[in-house]
PDB file of N, CA and C in Angstrom:
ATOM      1  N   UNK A   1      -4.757  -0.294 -11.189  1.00  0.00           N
ATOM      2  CA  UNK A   1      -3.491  -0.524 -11.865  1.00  0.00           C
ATOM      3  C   UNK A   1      -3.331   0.364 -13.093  1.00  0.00           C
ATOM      4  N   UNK A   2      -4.303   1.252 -13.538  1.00  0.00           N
ATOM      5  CA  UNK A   2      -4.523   2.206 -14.559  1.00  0.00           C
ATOM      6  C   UNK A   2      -4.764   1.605 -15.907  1.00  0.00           C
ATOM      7  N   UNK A   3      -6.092   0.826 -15.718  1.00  0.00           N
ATOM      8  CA  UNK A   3      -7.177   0.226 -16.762  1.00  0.00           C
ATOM      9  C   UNK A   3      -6.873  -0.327 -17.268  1.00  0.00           C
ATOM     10  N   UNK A   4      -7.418  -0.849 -18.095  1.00  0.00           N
ATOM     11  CA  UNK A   4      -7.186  -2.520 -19.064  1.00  0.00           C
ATOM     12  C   UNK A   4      -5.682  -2.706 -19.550  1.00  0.00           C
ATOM     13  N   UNK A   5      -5.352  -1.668 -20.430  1.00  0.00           N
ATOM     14  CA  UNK A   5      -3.892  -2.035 -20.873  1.00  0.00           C
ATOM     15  C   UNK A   5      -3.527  -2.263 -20.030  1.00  0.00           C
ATOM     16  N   UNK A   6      -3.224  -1.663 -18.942  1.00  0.00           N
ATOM     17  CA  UNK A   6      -2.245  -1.923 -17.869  1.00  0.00           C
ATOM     18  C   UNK A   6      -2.242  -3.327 -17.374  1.00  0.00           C
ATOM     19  N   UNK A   7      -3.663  -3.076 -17.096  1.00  0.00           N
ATOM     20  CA  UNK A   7      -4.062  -4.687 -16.684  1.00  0.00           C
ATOM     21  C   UNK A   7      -3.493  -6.322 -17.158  1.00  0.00           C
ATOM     22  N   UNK A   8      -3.396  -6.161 -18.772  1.00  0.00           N
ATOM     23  CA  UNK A   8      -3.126  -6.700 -19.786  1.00  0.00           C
ATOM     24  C   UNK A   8      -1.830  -7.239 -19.369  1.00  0.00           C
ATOM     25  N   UNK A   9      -0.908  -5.694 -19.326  1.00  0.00           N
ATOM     26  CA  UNK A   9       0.359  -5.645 -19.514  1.00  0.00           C
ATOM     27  C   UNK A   9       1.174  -6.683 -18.190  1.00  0.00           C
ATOM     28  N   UNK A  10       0.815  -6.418 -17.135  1.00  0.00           N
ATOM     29  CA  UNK A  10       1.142  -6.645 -15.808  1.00  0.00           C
ATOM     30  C   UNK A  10       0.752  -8.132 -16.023  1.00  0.00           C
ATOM     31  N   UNK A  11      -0.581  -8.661 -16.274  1.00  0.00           N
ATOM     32  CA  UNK A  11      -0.514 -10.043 -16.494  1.00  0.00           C
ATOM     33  C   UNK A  11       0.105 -10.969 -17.742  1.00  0.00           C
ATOM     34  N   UNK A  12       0.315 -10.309 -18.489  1.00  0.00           N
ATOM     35  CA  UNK A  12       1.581 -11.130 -19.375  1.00  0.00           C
ATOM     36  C   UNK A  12       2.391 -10.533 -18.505  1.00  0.00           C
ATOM     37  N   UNK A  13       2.951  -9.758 -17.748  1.00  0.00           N
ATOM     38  CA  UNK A  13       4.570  -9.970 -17.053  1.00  0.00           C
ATOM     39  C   UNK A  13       4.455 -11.155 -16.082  1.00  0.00           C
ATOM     40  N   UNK A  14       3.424 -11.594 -15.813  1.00  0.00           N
ATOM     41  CA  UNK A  14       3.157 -11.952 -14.779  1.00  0.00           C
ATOM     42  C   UNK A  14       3.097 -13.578 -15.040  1.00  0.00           C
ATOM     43  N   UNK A  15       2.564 -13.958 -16.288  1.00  0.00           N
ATOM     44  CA  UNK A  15       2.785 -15.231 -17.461  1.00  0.00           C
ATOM     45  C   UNK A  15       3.900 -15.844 -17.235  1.00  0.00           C
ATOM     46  N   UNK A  16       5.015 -14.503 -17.959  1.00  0.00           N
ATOM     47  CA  UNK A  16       6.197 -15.155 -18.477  1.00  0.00           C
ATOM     48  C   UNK A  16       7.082 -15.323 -17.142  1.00  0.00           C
ATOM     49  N   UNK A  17       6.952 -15.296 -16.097  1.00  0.00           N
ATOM     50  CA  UNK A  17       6.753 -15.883 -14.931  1.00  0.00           C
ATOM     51  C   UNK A  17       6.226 -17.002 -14.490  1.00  0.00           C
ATOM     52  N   UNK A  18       4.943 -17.400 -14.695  1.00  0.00           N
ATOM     53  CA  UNK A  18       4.676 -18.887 -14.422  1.00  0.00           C
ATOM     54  C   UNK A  18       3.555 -18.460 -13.389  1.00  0.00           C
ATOM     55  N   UNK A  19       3.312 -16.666 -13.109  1.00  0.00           N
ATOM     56  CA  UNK A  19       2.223 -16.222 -12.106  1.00  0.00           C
ATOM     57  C   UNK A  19       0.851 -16.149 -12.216  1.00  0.00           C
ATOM     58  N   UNK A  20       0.048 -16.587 -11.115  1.00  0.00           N
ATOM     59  CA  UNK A  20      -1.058 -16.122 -11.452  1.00  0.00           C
ATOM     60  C   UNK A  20      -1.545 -15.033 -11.785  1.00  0.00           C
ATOM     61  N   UNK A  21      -2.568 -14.335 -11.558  1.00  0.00           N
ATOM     62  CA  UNK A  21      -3.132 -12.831 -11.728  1.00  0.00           C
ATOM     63  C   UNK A  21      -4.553 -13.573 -10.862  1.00  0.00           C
ATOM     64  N   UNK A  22      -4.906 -12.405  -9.549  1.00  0.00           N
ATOM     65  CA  UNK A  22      -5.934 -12.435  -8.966  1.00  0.00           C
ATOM     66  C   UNK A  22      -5.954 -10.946  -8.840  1.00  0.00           C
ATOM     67  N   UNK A  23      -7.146 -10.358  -9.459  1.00  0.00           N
ATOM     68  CA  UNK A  23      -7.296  -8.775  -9.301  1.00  0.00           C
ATOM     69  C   UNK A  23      -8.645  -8.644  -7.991  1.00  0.00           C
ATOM     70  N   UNK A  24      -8.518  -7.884  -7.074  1.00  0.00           N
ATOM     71  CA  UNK A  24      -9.372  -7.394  -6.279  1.00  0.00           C
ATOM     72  C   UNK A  24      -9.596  -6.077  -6.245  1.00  0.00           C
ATOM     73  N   UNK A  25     -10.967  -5.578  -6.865  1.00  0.00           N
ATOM     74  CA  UNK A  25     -11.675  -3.909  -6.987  1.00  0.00           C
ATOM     75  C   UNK A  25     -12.745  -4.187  -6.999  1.00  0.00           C
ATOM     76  N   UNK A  26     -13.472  -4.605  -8.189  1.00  0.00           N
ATOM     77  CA  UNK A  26     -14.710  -4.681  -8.280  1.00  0.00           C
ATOM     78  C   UNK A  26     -15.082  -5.556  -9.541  1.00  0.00           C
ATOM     79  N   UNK A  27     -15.512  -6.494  -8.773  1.00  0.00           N
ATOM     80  CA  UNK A  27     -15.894  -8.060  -9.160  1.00  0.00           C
ATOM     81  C   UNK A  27     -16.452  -7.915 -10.254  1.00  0.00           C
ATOM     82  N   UNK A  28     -17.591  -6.702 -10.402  1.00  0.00           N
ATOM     83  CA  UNK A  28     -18.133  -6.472 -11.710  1.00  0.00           C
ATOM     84  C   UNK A  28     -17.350  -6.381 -13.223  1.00  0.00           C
ATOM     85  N   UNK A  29     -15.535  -5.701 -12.985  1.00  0.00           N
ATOM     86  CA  UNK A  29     -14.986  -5.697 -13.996  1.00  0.00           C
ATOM     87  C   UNK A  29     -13.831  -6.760 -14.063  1.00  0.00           C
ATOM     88  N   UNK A  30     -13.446  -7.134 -12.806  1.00  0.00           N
ATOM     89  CA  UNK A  30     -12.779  -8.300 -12.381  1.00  0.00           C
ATOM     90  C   UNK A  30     -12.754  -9.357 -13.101  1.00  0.00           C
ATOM     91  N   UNK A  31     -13.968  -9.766 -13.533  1.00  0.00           N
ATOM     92  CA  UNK A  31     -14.963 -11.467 -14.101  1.00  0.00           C
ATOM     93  C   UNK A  31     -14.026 -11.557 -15.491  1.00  0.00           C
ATOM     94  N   UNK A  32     -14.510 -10.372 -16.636  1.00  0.00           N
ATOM     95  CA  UNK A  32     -14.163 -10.036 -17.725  1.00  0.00           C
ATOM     96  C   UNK A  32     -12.819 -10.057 -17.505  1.00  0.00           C
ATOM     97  N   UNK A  33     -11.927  -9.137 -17.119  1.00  0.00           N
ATOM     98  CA  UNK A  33     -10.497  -9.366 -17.136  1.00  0.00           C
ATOM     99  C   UNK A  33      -9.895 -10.514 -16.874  1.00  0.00           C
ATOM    100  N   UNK A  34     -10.375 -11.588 -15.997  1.00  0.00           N
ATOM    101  CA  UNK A  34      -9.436 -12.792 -15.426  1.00  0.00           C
ATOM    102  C   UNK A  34      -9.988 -13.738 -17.205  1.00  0.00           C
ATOM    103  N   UNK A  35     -11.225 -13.651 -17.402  1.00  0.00           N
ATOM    104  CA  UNK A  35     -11.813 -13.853 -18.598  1.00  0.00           C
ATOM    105  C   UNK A  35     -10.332 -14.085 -19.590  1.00  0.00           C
ATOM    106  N   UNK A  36     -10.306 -12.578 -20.072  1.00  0.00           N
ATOM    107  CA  UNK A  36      -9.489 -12.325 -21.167  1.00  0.00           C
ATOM    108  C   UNK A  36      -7.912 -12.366 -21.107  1.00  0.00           C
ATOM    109  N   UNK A  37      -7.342 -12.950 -19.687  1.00  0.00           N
ATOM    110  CA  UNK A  37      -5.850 -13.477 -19.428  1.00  0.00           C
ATOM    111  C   UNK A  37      -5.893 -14.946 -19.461  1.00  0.00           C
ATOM    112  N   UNK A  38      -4.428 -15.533 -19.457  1.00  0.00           N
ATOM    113  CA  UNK A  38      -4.354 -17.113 -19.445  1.00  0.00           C
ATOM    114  C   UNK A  38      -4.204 -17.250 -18.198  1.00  0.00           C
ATOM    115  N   UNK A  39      -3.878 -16.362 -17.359  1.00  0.00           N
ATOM    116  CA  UNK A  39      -3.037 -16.336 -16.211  1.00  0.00           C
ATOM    117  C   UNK A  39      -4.345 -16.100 -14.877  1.00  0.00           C
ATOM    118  N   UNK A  40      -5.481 -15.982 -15.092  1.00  0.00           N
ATOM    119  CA  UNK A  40      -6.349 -15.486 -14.624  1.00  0.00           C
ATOM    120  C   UNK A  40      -7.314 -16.258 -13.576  1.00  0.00           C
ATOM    121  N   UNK A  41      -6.716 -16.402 -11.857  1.00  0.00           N
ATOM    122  CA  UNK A  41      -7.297 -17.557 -11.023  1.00  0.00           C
ATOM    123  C   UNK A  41      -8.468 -17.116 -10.540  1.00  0.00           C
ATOM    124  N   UNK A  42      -8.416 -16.214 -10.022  1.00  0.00           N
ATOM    125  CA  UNK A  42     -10.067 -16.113  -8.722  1.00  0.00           C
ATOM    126  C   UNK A  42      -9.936 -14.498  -8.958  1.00  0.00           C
ATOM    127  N   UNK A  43     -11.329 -14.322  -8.569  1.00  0.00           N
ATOM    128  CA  UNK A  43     -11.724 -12.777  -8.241  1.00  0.00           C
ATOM    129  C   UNK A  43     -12.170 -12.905  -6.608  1.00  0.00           C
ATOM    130  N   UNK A  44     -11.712 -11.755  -5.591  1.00  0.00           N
ATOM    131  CA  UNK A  44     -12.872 -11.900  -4.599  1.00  0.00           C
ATOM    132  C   UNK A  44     -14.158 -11.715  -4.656  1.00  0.00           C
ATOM    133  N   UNK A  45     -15.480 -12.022  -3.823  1.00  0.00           N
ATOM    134  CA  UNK A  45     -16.599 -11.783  -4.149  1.00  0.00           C
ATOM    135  C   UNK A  45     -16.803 -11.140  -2.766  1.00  0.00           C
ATOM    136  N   UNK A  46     -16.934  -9.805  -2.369  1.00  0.00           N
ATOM    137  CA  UNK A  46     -17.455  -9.849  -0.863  1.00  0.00           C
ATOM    138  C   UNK A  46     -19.351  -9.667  -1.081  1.00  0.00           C
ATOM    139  N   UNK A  47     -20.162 -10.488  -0.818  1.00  0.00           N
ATOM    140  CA  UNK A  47     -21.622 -10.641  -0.708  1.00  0.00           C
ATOM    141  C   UNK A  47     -21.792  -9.113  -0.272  1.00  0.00           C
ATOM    142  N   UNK A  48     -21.527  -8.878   1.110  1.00  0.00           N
ATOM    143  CA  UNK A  48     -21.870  -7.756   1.752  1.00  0.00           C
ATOM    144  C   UNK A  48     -21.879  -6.385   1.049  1.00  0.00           C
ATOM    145  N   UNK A  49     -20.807  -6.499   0.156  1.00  0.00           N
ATOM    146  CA  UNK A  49     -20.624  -4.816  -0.170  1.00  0.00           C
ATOM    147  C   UNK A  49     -21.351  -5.112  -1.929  1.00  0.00           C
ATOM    148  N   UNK A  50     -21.051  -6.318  -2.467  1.00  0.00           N
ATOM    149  CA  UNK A  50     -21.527  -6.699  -4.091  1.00  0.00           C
ATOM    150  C   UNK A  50     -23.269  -6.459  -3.802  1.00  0.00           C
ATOM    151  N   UNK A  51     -23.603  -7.244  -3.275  1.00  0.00           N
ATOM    152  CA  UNK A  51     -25.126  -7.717  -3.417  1.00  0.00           C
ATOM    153  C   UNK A  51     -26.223  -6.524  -2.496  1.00  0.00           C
ATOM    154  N   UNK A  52     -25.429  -5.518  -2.316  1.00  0.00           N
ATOM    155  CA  UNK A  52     -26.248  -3.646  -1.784  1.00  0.00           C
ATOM    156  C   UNK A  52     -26.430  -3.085  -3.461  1.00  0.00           C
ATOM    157  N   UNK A  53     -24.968  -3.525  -4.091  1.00  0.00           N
ATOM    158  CA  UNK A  53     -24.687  -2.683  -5.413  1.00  0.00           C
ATOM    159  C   UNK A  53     -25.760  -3.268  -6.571  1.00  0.00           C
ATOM    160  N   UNK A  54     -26.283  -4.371  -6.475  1.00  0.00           N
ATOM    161  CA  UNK A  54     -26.725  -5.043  -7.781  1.00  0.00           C
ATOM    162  C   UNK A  54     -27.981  -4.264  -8.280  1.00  0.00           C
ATOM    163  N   UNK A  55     -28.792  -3.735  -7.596  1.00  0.00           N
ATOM    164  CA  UNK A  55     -30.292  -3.284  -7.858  1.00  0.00           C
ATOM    165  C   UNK A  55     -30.138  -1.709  -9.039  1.00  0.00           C
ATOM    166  N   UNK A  56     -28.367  -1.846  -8.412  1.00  0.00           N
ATOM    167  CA  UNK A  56     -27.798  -0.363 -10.101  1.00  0.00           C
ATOM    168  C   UNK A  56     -27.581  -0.935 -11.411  1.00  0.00           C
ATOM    169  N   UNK A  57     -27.433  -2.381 -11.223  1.00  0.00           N
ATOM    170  CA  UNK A  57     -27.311  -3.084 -12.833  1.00  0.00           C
ATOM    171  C   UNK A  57     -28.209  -3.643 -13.463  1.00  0.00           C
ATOM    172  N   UNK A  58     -28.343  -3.939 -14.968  1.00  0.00           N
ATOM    173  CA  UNK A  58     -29.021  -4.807 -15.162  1.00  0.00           C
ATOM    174  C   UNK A  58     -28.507  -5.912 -15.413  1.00  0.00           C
ATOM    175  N   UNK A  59     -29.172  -7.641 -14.883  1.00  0.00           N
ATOM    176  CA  UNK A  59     -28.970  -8.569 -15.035  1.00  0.00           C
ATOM    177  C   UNK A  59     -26.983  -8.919 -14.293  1.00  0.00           C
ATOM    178  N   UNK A  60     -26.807  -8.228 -13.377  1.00  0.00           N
ATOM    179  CA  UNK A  60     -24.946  -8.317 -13.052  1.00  0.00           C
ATOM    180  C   UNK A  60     -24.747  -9.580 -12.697  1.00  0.00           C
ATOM    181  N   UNK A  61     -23.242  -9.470 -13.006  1.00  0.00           N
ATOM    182  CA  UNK A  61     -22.456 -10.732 -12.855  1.00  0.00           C
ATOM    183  C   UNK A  61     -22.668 -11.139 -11.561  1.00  0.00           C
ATOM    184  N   UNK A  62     -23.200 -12.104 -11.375  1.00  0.00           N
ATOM    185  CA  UNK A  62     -22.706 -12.909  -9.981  1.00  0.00           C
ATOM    186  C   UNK A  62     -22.153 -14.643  -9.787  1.00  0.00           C
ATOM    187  N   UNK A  63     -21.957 -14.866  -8.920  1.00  0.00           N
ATOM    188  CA  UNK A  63     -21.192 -16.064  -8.461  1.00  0.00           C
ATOM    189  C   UNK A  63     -22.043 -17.317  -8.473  1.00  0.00           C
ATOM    190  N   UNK A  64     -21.910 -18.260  -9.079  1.00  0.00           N
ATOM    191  CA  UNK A  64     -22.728 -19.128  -9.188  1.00  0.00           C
ATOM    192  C   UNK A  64     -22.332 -20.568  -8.920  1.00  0.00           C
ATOM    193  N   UNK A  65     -22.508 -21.180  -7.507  1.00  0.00           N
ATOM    194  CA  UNK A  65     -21.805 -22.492  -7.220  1.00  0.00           C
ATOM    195  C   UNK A  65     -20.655 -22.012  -6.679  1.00  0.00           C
ATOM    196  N   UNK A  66     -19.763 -20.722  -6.821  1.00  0.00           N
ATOM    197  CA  UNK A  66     -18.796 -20.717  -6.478  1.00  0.00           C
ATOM    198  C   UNK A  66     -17.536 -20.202  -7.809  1.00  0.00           C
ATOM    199  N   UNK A  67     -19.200 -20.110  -9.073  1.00  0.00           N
ATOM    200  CA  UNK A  67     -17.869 -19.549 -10.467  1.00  0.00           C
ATOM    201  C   UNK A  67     -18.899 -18.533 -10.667  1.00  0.00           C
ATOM    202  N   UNK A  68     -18.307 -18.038 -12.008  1.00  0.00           N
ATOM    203  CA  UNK A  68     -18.692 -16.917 -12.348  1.00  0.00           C
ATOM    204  C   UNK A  68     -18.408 -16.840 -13.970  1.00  0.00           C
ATOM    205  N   UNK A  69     -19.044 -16.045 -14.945  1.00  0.00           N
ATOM    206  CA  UNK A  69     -18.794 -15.784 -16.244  1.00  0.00           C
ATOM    207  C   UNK A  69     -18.829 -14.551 -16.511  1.00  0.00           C
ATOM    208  N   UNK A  70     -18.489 -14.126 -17.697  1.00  0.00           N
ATOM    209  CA  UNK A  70     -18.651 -12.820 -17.986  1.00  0.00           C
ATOM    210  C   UNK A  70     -19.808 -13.042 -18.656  1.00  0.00           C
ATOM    211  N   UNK A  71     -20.291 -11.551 -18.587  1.00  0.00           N
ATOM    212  CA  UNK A  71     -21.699 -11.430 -19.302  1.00  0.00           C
ATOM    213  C   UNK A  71     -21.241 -11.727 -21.300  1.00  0.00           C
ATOM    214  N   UNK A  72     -22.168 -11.449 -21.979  1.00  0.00           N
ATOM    215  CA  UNK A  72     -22.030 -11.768 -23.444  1.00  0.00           C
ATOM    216  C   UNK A  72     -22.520 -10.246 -24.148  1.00  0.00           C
ATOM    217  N   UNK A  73     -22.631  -9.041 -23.210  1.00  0.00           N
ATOM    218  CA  UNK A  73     -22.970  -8.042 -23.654  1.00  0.00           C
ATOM    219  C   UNK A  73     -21.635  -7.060 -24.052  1.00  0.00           C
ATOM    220  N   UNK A  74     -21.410  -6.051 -24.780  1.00  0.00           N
ATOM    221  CA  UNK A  74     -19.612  -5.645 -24.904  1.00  0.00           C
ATOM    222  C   UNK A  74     -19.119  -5.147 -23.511  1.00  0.00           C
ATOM    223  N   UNK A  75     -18.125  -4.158 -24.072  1.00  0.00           N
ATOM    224  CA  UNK A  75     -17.336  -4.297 -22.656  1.00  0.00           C
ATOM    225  C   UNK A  75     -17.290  -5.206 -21.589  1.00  0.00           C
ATOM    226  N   UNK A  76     -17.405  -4.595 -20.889  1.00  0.00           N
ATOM    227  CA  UNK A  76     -17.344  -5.128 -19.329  1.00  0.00           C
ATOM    228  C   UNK A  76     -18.700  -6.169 -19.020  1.00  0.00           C
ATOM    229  N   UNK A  77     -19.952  -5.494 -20.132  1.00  0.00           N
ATOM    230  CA  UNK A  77     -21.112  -6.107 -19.743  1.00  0.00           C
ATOM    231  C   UNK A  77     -21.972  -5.449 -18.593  1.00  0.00           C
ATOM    232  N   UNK A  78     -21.555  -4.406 -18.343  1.00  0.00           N
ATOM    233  CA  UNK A  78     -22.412  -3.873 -17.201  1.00  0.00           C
ATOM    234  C   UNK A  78     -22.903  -2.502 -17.657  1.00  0.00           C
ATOM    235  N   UNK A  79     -24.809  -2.838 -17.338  1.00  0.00           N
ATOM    236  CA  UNK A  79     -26.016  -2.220 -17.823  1.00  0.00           C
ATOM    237  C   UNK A  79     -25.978  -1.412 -16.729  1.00  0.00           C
ATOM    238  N   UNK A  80     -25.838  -0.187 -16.905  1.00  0.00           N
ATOM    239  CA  UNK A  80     -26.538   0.509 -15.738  1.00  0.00           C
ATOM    240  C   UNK A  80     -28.695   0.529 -15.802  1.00  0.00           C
ATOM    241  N   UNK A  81     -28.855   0.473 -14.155  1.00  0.00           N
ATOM    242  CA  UNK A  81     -30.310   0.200 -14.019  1.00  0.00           C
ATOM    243  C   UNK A  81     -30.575   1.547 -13.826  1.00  0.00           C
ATOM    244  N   UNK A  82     -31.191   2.542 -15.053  1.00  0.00           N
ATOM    245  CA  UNK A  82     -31.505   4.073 -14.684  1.00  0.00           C
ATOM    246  C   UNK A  82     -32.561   4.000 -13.916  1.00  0.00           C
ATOM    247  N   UNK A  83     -33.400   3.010 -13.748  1.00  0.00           N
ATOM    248  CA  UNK A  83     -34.396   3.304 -12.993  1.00  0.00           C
ATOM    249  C   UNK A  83     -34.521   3.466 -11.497  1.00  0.00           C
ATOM    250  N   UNK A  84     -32.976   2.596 -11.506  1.00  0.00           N
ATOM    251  CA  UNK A  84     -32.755   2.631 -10.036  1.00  0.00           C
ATOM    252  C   UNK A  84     -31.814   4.128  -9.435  1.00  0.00           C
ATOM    253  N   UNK A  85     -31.255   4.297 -10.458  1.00  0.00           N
ATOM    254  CA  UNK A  85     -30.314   5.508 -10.265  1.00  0.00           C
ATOM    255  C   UNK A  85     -31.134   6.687 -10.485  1.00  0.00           C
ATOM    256  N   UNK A  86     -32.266   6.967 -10.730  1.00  0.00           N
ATOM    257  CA  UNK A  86     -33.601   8.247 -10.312  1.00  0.00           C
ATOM    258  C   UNK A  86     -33.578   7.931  -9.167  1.00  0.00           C
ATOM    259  N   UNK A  87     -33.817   6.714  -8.662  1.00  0.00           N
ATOM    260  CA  UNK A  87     -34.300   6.672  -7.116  1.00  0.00           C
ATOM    261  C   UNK A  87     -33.654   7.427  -6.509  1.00  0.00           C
ATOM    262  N   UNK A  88     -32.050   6.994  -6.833  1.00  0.00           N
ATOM    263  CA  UNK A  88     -30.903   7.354  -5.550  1.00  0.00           C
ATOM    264  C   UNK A  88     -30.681   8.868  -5.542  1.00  0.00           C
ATOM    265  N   UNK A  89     -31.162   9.380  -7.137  1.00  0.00           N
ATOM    266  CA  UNK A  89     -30.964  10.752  -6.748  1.00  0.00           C
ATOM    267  C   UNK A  89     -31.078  12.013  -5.733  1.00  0.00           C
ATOM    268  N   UNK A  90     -30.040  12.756  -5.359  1.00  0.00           N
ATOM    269  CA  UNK A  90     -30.796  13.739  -4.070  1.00  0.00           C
ATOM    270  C   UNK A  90     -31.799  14.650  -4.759  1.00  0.00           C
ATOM    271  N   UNK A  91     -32.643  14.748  -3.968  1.00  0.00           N
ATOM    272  CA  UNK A  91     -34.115  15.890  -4.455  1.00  0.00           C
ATOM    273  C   UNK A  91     -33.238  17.026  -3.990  1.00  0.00           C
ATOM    274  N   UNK A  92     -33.859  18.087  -4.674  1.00  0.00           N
ATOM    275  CA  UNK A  92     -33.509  19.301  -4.099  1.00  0.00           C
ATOM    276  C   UNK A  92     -34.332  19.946  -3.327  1.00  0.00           C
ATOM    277  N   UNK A  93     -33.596  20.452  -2.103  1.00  0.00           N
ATOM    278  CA  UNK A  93     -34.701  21.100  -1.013  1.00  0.00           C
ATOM    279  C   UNK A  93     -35.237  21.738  -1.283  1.00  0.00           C
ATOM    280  N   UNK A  94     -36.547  22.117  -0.481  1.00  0.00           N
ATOM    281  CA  UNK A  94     -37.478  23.394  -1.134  1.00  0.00           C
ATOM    282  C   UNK A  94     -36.786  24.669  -0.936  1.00  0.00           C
ATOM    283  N   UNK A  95     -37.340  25.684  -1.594  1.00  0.00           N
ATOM    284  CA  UNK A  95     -36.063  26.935  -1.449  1.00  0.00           C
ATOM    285  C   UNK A  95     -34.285  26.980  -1.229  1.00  0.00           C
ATOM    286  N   UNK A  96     -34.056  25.820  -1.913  1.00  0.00           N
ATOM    287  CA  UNK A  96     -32.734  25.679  -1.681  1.00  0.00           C
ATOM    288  C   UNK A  96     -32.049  26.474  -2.417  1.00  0.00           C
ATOM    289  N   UNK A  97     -32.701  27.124  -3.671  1.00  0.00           N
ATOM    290  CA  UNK A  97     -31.848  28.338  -4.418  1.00  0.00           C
ATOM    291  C   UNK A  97     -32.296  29.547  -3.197  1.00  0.00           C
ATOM    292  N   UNK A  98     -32.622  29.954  -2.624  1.00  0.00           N
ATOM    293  CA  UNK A  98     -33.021  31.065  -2.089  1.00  0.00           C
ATOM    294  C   UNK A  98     -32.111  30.876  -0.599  1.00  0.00           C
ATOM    295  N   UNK A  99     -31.248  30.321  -0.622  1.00  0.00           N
ATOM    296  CA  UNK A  99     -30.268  30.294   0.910  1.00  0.00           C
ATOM    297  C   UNK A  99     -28.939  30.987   0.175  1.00  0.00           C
ATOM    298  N   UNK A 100     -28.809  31.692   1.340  1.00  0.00           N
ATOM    299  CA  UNK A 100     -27.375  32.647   0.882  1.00  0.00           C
ATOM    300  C   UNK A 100     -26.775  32.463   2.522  1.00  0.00           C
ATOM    301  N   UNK A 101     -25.044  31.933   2.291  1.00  0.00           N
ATOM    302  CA  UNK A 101     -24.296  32.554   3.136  1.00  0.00           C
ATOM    303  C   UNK A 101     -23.879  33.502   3.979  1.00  0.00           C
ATOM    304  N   UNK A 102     -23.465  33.680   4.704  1.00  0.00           N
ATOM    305  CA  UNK A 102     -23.266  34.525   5.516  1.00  0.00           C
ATOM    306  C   UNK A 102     -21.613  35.258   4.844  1.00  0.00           C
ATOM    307  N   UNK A 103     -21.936  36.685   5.335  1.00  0.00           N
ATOM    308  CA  UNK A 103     -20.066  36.959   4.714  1.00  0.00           C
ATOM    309  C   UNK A 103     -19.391  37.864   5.919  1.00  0.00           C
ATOM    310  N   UNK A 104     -20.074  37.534   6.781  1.00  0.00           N
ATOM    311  CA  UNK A 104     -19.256  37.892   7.786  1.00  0.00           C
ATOM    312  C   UNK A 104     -17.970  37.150   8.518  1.00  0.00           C
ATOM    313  N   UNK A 105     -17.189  37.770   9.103  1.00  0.00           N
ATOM    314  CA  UNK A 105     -15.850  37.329   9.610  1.00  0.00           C
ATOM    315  C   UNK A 105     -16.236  36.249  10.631  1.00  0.00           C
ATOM    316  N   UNK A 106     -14.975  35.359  10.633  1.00  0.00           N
ATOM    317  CA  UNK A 106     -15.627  33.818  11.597  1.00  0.00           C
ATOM    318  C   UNK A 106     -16.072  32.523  10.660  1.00  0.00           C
ATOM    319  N   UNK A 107     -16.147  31.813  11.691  1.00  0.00           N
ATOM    320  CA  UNK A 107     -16.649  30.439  10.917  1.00  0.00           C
ATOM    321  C   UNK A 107     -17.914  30.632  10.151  1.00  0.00           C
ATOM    322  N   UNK A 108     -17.814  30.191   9.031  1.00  0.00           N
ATOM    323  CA  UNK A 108     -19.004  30.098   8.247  1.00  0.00           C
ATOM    324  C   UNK A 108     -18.673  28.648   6.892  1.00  0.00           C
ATOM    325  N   UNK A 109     -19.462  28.482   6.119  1.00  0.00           N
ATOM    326  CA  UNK A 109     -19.639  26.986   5.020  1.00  0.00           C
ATOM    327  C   UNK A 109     -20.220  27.257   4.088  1.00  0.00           C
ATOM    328  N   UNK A 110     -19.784  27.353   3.222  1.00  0.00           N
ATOM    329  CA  UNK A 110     -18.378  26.787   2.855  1.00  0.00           C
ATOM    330  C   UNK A 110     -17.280  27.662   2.976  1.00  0.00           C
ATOM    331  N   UNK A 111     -16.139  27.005   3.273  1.00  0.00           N
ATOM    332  CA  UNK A 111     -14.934  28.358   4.240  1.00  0.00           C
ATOM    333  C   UNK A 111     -14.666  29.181   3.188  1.00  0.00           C
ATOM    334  N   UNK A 112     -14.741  28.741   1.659  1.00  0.00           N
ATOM    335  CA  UNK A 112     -13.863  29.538   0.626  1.00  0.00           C
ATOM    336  C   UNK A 112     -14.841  31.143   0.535  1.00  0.00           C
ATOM    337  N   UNK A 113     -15.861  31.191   0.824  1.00  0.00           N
ATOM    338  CA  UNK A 113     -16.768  32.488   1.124  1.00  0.00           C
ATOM    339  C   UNK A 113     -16.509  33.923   1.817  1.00  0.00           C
TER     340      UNK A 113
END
C-alpha cells in the first residue's frame, strides 16, 4: 500500500467508516501495524510459507493460541538472524572469475553481450 504512512492513512479512512483493516503481506510487519490502528482485526498466518522464513529472525513473531503480539523491540521488531543469512549465501564457484563469454553471433548469456 506504500509503507506505514500509507498504511496509517487508509486505516483512519477506513475508521471514519466504521471499517475494519485486515492487511495480508507479511505477518512479520502485519502484527505491529494492526497493533498501532483502532481499526485493526486479524492478520493471515500461512504456517507453510511463515514457519520456512523464521530460522532468518531472531526470536519472530508468531501465533500463539490463535493471537499474536508485537515484539517490544523498535520498529517492526524484527532481528535479522546473520548467522543464518551466511548460510544462505551463494559460494562462489571455483574459477568463476576466469569464465568469459562467447562474442560470437547467435545465441549466447547473457544476450546484452
Amino acid at each position: 500500500c506504500g509503507g506505514v504512512t500509507e498504511f496509517i492513512k487508509i486505516a483512519a479512512m477506513a475508521d471514519a467508516y466504521g471499517l475494519p483493516v485486515c492487511p495480508h503481506f507479511s505477518y512479520y510487519t502485519d502484527v505491529p501495524l494492526i497493533a498501532a490502528i483502532p481499526n485493526g482485526v486479524i492478520s493471515e498466518y500461512a504456517p507453510t510459507f511463515f514457519e520456512c522464513l523464521e530460522p532468518l529472525f531472531v526470536d519472530p513473531i508468531k501465533p500463539r493460541n490463535g493471537e499474536s503480539s508485537p515484539s517490544n523491540k523498535p520498529g517492526f521488531g524484527i532481528e535479522i538472524n546473520e548467522k543464518a543469512i551466511e548460510r544462505l549465501k551463494a559460494k562462489p564457484k571455483p574459477n568463476a572469475d576466469k569464465i568469459r563469454f562467447s562474442t560470437k553471433k547467435g545465441w549466447r548469456w547473457p544476450p546484452y553481450l
